[in-house]
PDB file of N, CA and C in Angstrom:
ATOM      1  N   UNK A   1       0.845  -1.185   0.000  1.00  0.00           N
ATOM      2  CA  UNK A   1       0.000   0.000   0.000  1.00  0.00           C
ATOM      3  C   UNK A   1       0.891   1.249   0.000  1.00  0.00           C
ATOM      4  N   UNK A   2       0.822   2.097  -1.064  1.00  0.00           N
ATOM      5  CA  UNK A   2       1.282   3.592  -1.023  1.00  0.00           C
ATOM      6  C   UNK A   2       1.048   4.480  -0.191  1.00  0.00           C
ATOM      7  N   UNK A   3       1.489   4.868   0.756  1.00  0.00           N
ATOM      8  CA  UNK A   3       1.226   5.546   1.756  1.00  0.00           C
ATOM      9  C   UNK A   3       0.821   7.478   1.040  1.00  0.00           C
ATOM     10  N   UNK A   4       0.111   8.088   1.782  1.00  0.00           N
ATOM     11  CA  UNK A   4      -0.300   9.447   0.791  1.00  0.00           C
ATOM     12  C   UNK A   4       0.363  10.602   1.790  1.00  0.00           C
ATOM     13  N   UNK A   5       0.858  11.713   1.207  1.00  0.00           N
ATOM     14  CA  UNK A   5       1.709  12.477   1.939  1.00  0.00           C
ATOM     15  C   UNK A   5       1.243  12.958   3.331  1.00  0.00           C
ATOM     16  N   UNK A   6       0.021  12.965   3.615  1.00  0.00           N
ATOM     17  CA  UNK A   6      -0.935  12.956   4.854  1.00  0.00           C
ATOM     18  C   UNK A   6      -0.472  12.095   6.209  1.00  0.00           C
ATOM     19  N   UNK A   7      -0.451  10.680   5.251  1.00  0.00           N
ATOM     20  CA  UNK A   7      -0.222   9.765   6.563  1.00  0.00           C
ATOM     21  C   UNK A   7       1.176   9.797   6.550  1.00  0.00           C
ATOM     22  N   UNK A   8       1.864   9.808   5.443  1.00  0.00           N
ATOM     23  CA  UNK A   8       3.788   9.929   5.884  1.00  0.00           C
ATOM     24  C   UNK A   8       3.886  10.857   7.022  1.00  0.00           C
ATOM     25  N   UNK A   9       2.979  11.880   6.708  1.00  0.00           N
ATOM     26  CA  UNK A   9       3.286  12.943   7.738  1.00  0.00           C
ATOM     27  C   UNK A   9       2.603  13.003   9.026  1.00  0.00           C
ATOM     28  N   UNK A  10       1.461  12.563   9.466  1.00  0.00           N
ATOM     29  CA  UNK A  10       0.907  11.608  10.587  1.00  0.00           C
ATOM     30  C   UNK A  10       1.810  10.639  11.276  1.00  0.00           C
ATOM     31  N   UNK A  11       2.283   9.859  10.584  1.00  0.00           N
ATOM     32  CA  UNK A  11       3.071   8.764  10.917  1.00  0.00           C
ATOM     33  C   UNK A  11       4.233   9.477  11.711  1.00  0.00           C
ATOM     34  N   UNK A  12       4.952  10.304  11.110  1.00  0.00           N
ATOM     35  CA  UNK A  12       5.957  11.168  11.685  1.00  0.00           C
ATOM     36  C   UNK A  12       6.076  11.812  12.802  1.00  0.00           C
ATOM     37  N   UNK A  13       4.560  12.376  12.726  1.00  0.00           N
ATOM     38  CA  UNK A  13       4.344  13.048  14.197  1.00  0.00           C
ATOM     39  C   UNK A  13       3.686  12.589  15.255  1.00  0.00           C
ATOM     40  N   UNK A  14       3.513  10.952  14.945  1.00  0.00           N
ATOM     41  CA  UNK A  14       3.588  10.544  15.918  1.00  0.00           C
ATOM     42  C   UNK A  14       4.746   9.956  16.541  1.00  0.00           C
ATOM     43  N   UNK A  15       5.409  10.012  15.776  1.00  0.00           N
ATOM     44  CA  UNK A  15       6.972   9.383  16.859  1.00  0.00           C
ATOM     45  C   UNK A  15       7.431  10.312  17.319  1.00  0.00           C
ATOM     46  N   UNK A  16       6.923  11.722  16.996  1.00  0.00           N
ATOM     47  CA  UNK A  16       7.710  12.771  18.028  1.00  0.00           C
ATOM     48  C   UNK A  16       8.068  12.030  19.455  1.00  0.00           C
ATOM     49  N   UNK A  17       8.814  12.064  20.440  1.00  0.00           N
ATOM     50  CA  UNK A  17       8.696  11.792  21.494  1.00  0.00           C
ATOM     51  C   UNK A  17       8.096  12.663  22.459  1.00  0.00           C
ATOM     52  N   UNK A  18       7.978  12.256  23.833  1.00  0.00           N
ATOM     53  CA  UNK A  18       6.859  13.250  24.823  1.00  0.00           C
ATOM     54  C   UNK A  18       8.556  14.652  25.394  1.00  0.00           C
ATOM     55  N   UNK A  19       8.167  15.733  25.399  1.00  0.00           N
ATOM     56  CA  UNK A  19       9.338  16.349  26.039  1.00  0.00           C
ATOM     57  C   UNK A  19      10.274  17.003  24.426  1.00  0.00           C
ATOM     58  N   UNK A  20       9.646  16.675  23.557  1.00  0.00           N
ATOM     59  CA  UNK A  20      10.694  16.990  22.222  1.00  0.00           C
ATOM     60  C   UNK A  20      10.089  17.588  21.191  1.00  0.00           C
ATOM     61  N   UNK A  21      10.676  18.653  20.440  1.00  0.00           N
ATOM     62  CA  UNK A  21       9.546  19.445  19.597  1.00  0.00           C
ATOM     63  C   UNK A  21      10.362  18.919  18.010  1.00  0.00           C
ATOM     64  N   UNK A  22       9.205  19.113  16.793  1.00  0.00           N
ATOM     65  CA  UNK A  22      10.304  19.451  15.535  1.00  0.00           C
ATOM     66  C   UNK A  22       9.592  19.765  14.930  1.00  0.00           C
ATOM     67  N   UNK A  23      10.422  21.089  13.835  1.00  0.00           N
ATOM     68  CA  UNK A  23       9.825  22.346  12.884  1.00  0.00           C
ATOM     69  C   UNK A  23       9.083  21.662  11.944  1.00  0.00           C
ATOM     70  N   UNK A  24       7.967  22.386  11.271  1.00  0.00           N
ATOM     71  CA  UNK A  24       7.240  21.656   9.922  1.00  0.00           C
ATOM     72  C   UNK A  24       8.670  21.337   8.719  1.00  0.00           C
ATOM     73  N   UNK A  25       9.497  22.160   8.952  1.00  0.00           N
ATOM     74  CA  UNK A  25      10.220  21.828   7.747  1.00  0.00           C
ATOM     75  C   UNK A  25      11.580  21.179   8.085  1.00  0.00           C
ATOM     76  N   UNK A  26      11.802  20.738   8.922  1.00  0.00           N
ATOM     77  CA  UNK A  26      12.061  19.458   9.188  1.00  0.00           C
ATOM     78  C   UNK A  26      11.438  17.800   8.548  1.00  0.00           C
ATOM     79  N   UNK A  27      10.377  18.021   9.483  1.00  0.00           N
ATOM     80  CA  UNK A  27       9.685  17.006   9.038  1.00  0.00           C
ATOM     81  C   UNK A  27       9.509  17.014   7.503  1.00  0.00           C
ATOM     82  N   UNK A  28       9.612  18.203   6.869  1.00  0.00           N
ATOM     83  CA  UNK A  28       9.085  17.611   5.588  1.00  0.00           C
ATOM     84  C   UNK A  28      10.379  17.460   4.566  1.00  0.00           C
ATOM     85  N   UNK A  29      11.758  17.846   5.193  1.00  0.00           N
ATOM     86  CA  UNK A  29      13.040  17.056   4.894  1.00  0.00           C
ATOM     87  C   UNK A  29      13.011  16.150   5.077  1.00  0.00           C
ATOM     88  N   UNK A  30      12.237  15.582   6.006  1.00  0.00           N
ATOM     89  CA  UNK A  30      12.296  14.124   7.041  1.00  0.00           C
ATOM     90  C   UNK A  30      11.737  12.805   5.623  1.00  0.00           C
ATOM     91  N   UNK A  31      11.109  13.560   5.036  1.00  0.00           N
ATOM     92  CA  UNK A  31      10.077  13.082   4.438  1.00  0.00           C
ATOM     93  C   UNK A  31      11.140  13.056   2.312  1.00  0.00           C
ATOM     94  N   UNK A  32      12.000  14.053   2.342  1.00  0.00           N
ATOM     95  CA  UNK A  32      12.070  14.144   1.568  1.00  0.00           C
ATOM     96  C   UNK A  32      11.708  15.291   0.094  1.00  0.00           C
ATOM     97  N   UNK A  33      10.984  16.090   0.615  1.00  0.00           N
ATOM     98  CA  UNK A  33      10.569  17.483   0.535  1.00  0.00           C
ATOM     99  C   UNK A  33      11.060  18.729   1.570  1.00  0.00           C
ATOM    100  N   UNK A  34      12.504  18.932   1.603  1.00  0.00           N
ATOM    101  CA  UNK A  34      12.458  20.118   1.846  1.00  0.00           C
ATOM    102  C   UNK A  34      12.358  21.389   2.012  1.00  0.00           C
ATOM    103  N   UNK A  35      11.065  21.478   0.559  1.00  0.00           N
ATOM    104  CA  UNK A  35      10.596  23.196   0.442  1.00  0.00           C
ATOM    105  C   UNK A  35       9.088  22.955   0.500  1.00  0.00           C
ATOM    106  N   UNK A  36       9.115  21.866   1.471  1.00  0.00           N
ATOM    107  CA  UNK A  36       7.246  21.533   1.425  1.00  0.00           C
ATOM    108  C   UNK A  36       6.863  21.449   2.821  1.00  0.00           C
ATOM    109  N   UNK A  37       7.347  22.838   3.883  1.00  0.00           N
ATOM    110  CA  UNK A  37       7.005  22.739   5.615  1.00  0.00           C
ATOM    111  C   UNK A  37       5.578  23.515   5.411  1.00  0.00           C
ATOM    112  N   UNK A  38       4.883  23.944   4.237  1.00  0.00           N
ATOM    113  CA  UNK A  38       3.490  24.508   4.382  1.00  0.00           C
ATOM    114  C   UNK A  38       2.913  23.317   4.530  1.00  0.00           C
ATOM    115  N   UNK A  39       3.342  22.766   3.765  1.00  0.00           N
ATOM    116  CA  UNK A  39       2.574  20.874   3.203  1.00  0.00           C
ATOM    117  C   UNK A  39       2.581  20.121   4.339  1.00  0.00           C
ATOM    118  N   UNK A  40       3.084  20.160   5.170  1.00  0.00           N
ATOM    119  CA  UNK A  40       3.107  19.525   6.950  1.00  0.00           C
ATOM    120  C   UNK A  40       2.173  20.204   7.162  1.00  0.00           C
ATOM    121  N   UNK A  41       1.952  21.556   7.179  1.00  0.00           N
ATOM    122  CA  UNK A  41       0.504  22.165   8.243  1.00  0.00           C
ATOM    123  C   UNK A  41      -0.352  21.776   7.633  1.00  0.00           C
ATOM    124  N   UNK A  42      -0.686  22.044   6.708  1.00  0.00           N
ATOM    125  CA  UNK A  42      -1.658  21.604   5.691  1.00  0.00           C
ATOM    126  C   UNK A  42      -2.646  19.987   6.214  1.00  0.00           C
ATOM    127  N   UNK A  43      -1.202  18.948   6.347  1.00  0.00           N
ATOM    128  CA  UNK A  43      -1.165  17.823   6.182  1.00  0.00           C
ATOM    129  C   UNK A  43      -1.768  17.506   7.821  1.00  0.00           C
ATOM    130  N   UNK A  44      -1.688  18.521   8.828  1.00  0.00           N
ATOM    131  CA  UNK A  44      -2.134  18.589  10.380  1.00  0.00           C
ATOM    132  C   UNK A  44      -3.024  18.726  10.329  1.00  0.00           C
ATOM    133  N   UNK A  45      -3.824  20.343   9.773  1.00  0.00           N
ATOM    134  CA  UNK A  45      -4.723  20.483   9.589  1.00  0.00           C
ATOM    135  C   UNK A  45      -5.875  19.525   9.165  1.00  0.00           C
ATOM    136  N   UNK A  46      -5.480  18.757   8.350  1.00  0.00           N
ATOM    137  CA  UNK A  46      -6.243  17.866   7.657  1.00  0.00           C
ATOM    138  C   UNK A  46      -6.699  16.492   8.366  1.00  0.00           C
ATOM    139  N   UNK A  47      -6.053  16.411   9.746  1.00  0.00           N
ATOM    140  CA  UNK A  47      -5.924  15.330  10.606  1.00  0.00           C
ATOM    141  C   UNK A  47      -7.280  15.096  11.269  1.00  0.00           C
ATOM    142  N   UNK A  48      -7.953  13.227  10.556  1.00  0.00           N
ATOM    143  CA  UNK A  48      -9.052  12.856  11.448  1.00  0.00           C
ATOM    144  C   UNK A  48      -9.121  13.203  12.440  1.00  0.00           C
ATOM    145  N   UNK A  49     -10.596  13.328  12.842  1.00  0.00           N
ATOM    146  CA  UNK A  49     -10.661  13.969  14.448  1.00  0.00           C
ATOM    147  C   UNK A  49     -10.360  12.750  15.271  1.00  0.00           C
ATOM    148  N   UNK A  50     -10.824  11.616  14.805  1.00  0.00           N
ATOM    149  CA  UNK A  50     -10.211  10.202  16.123  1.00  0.00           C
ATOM    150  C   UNK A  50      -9.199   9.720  15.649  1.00  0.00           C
ATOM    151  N   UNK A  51      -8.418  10.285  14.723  1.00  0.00           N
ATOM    152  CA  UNK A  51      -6.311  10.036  14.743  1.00  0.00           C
ATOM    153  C   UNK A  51      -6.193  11.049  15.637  1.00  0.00           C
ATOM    154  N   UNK A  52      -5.655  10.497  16.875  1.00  0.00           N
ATOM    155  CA  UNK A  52      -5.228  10.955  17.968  1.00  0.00           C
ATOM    156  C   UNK A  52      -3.470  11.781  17.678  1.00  0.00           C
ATOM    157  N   UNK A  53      -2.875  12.521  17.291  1.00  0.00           N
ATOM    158  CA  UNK A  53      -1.828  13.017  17.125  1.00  0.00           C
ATOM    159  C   UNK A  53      -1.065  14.126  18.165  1.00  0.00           C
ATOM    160  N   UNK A  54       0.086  13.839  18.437  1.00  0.00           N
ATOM    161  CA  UNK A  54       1.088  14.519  19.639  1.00  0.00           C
ATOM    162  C   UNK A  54       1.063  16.055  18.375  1.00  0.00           C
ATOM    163  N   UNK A  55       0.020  16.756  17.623  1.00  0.00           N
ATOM    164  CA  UNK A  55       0.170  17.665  17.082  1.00  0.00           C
ATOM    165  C   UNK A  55       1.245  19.051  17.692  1.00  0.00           C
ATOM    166  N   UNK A  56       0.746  18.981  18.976  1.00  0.00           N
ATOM    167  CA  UNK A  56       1.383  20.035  19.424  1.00  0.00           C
ATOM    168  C   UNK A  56       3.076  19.966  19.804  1.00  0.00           C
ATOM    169  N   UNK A  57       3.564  19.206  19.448  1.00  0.00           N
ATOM    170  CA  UNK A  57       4.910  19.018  19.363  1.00  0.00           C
ATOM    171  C   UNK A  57       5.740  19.216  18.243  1.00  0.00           C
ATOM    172  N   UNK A  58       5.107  20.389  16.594  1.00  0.00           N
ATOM    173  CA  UNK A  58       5.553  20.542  15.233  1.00  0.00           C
ATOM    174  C   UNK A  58       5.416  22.542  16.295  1.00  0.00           C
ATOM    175  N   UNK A  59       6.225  23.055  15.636  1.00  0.00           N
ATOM    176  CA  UNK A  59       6.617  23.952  15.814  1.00  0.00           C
ATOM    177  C   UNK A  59       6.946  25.057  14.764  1.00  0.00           C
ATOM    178  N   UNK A  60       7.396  25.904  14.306  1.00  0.00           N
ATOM    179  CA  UNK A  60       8.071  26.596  13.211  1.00  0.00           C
ATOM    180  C   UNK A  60       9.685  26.549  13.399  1.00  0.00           C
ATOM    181  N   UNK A  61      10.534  26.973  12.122  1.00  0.00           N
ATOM    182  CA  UNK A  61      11.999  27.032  12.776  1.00  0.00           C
ATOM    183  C   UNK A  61      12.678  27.877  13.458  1.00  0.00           C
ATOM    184  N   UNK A  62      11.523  28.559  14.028  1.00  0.00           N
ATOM    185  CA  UNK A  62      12.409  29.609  14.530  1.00  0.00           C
ATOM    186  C   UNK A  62      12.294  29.427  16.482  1.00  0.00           C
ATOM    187  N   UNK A  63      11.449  27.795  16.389  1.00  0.00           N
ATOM    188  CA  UNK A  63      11.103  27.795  17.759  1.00  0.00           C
ATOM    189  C   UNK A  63      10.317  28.384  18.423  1.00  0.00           C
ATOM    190  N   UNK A  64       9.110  28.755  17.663  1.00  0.00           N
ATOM    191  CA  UNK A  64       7.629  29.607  17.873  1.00  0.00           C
ATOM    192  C   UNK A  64       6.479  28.369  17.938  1.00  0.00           C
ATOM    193  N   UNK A  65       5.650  28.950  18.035  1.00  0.00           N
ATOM    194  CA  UNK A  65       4.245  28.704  17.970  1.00  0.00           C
ATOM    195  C   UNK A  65       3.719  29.278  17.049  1.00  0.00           C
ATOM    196  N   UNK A  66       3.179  28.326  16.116  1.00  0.00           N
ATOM    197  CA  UNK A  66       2.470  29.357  14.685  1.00  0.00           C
ATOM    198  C   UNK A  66       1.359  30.074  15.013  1.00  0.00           C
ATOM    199  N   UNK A  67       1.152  29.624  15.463  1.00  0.00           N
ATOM    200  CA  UNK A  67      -0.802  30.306  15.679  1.00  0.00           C
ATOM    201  C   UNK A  67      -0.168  31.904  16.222  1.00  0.00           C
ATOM    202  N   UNK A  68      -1.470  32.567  15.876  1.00  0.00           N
ATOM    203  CA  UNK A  68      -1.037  33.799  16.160  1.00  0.00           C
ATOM    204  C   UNK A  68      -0.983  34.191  18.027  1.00  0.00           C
ATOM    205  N   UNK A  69      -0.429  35.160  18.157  1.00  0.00           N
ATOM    206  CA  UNK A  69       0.083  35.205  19.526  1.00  0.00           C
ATOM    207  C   UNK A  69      -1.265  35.055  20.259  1.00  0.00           C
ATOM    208  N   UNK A  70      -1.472  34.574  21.936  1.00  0.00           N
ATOM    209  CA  UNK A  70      -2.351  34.651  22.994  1.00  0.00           C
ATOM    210  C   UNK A  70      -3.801  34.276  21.915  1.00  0.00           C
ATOM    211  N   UNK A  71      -4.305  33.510  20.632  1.00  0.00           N
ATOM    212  CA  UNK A  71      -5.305  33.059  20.493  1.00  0.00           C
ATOM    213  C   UNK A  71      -5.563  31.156  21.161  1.00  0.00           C
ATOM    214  N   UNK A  72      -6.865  30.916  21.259  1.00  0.00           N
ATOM    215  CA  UNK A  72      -6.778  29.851  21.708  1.00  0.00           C
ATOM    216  C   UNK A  72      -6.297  28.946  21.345  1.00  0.00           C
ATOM    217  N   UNK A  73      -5.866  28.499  20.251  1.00  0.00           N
ATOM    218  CA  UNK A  73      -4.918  27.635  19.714  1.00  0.00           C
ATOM    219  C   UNK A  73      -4.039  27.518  20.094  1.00  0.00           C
ATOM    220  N   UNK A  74      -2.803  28.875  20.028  1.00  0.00           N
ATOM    221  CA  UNK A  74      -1.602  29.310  20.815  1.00  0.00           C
ATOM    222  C   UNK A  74      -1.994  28.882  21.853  1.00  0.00           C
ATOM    223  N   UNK A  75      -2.654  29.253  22.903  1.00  0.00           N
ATOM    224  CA  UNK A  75      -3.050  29.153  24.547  1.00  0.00           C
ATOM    225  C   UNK A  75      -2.636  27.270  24.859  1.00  0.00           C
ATOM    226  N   UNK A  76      -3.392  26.919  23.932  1.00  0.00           N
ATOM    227  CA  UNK A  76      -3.522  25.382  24.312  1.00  0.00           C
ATOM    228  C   UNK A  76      -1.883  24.914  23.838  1.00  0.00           C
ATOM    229  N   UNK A  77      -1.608  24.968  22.745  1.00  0.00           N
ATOM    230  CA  UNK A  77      -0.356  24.382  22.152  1.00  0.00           C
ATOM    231  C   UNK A  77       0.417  24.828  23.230  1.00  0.00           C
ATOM    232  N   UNK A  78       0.786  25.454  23.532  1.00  0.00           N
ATOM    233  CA  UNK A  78       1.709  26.009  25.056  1.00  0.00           C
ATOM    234  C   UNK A  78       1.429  25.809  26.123  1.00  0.00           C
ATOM    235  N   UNK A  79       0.354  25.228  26.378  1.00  0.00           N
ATOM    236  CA  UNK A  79       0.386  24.732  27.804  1.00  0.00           C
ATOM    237  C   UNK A  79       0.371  23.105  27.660  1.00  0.00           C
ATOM    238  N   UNK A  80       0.124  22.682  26.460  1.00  0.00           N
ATOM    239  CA  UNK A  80       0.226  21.169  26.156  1.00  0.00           C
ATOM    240  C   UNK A  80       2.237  21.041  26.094  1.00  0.00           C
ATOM    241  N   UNK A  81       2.406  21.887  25.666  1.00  0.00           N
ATOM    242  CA  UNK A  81       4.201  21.763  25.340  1.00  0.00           C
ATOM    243  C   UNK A  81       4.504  22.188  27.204  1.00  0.00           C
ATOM    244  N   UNK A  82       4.352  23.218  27.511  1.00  0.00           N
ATOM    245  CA  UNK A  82       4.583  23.062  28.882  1.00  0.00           C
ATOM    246  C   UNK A  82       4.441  22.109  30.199  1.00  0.00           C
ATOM    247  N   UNK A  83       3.337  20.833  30.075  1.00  0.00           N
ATOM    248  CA  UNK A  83       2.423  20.027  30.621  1.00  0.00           C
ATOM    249  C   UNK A  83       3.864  18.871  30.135  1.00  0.00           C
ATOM    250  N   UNK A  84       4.785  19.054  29.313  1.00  0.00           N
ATOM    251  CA  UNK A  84       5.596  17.967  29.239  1.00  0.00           C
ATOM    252  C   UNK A  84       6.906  18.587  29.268  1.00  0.00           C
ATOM    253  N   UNK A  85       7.200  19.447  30.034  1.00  0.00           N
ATOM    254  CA  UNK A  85       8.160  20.261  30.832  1.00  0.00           C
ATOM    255  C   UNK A  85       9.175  21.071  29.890  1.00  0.00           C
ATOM    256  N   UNK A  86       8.146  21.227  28.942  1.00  0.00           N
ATOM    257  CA  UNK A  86       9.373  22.143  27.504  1.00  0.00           C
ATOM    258  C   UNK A  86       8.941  23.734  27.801  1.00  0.00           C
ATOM    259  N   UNK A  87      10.401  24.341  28.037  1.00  0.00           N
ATOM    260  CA  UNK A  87      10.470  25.906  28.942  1.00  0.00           C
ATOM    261  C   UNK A  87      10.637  26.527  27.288  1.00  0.00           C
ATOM    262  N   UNK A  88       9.743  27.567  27.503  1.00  0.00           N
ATOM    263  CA  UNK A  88       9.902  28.873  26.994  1.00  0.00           C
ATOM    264  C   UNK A  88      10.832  30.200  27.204  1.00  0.00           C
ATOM    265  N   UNK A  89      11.532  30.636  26.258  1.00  0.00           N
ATOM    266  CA  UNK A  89      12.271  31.414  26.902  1.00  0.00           C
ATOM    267  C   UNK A  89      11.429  32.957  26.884  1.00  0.00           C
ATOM    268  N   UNK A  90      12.098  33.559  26.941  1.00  0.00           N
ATOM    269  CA  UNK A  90      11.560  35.000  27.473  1.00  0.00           C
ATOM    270  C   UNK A  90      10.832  35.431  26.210  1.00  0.00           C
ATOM    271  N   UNK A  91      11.302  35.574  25.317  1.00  0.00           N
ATOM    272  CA  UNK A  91      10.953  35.679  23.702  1.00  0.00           C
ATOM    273  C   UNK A  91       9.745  34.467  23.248  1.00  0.00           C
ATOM    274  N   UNK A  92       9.306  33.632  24.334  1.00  0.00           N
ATOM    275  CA  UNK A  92       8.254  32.577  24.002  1.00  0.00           C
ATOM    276  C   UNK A  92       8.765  32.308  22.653  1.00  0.00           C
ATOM    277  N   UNK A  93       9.757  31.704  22.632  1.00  0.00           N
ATOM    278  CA  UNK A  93      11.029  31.011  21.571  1.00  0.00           C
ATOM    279  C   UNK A  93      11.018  29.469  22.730  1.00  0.00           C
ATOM    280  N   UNK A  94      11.255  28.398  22.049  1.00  0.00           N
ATOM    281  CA  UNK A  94      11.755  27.116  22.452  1.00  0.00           C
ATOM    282  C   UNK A  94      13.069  27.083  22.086  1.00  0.00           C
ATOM    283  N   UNK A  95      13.887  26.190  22.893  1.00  0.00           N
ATOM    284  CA  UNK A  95      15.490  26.235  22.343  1.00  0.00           C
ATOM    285  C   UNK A  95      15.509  24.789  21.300  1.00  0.00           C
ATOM    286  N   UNK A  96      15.473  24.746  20.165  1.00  0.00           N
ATOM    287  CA  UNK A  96      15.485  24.044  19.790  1.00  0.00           C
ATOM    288  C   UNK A  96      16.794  22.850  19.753  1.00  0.00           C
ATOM    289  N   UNK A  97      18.052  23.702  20.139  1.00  0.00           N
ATOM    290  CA  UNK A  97      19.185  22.669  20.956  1.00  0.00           C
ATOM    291  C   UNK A  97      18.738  21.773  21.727  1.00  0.00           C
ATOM    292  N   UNK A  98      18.297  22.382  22.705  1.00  0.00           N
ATOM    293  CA  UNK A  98      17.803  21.540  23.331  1.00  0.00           C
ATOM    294  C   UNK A  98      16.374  20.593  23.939  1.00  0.00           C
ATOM    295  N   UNK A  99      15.369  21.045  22.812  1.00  0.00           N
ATOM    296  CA  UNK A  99      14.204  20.495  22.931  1.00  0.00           C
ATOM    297  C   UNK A  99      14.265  19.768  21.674  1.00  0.00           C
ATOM    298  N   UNK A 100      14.977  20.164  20.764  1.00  0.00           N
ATOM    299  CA  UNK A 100      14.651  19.796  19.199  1.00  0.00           C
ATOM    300  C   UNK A 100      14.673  18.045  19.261  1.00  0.00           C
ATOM    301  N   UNK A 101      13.977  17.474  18.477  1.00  0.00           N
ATOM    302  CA  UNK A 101      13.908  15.870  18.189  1.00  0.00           C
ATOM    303  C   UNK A 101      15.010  15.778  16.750  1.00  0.00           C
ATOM    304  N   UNK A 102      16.123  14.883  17.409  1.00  0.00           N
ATOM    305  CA  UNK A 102      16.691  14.393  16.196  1.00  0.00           C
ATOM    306  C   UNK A 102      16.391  12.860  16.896  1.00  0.00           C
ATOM    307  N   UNK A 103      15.558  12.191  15.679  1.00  0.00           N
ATOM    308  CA  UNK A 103      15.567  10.429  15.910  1.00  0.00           C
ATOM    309  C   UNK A 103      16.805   9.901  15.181  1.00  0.00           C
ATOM    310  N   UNK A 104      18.153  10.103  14.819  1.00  0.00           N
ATOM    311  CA  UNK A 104      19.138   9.355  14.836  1.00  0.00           C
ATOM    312  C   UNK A 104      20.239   9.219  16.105  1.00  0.00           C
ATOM    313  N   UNK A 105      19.523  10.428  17.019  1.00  0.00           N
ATOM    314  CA  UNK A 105      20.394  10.355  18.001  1.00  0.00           C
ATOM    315  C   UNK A 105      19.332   9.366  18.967  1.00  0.00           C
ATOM    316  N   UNK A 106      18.294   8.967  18.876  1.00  0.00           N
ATOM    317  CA  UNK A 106      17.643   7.890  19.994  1.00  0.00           C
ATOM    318  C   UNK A 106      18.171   6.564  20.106  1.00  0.00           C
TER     319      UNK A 106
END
């Protein structure tokens, strides 16, 4: 079975681990498309409501939160990333040194 760029990218974010973040365009290097990190949101967005997904662990590269600042989306994605002990710095920037998910180092 051919897997469709949806579930490659489902599949992906669910191995995020708990405690570890990684950028849409990452993942979509991850994948083999590195000028396709819209195509990850896209590909979130698009996520069954009972595929259960660690969503809030895709980030931007700059170690943000996409959603626009203090809306409920933002609100939740940050306290779900906080609820698994990932600190914000002052700039509500993540350090991606040290939160970032590389799975060749697991």
């Amino acid at each position: 079975m051919i897997k469709t760029w949806n579930q490659r990218v489902w599949e992906l974010v669910r191995g995020i681990p708990r405690g570890r973040v990684a950028s849409y365009g990452q993942l979509a290097s991850m994948l083999g498309q590195p000028r396709k990190a819209r195509h990850v949101g896209y590909a979130l967005h698009q996520t069954p409501e009972e595929l259960i997904l660690p969503w809030h662990r895709v980030i931007n590269g700059r170690g943000k939160i996409s959603f626009p600042d203090y809306t409920q989306q933002y609100l939740l994605q940050k306290a779900m990333l906080e609820a698994e002990e990932i600190s914000f710095q002052s700039d509500d920037r993540i350090d991606l040194k040290v939160y970032g998910w590389h799975p060749s180092n697991q």
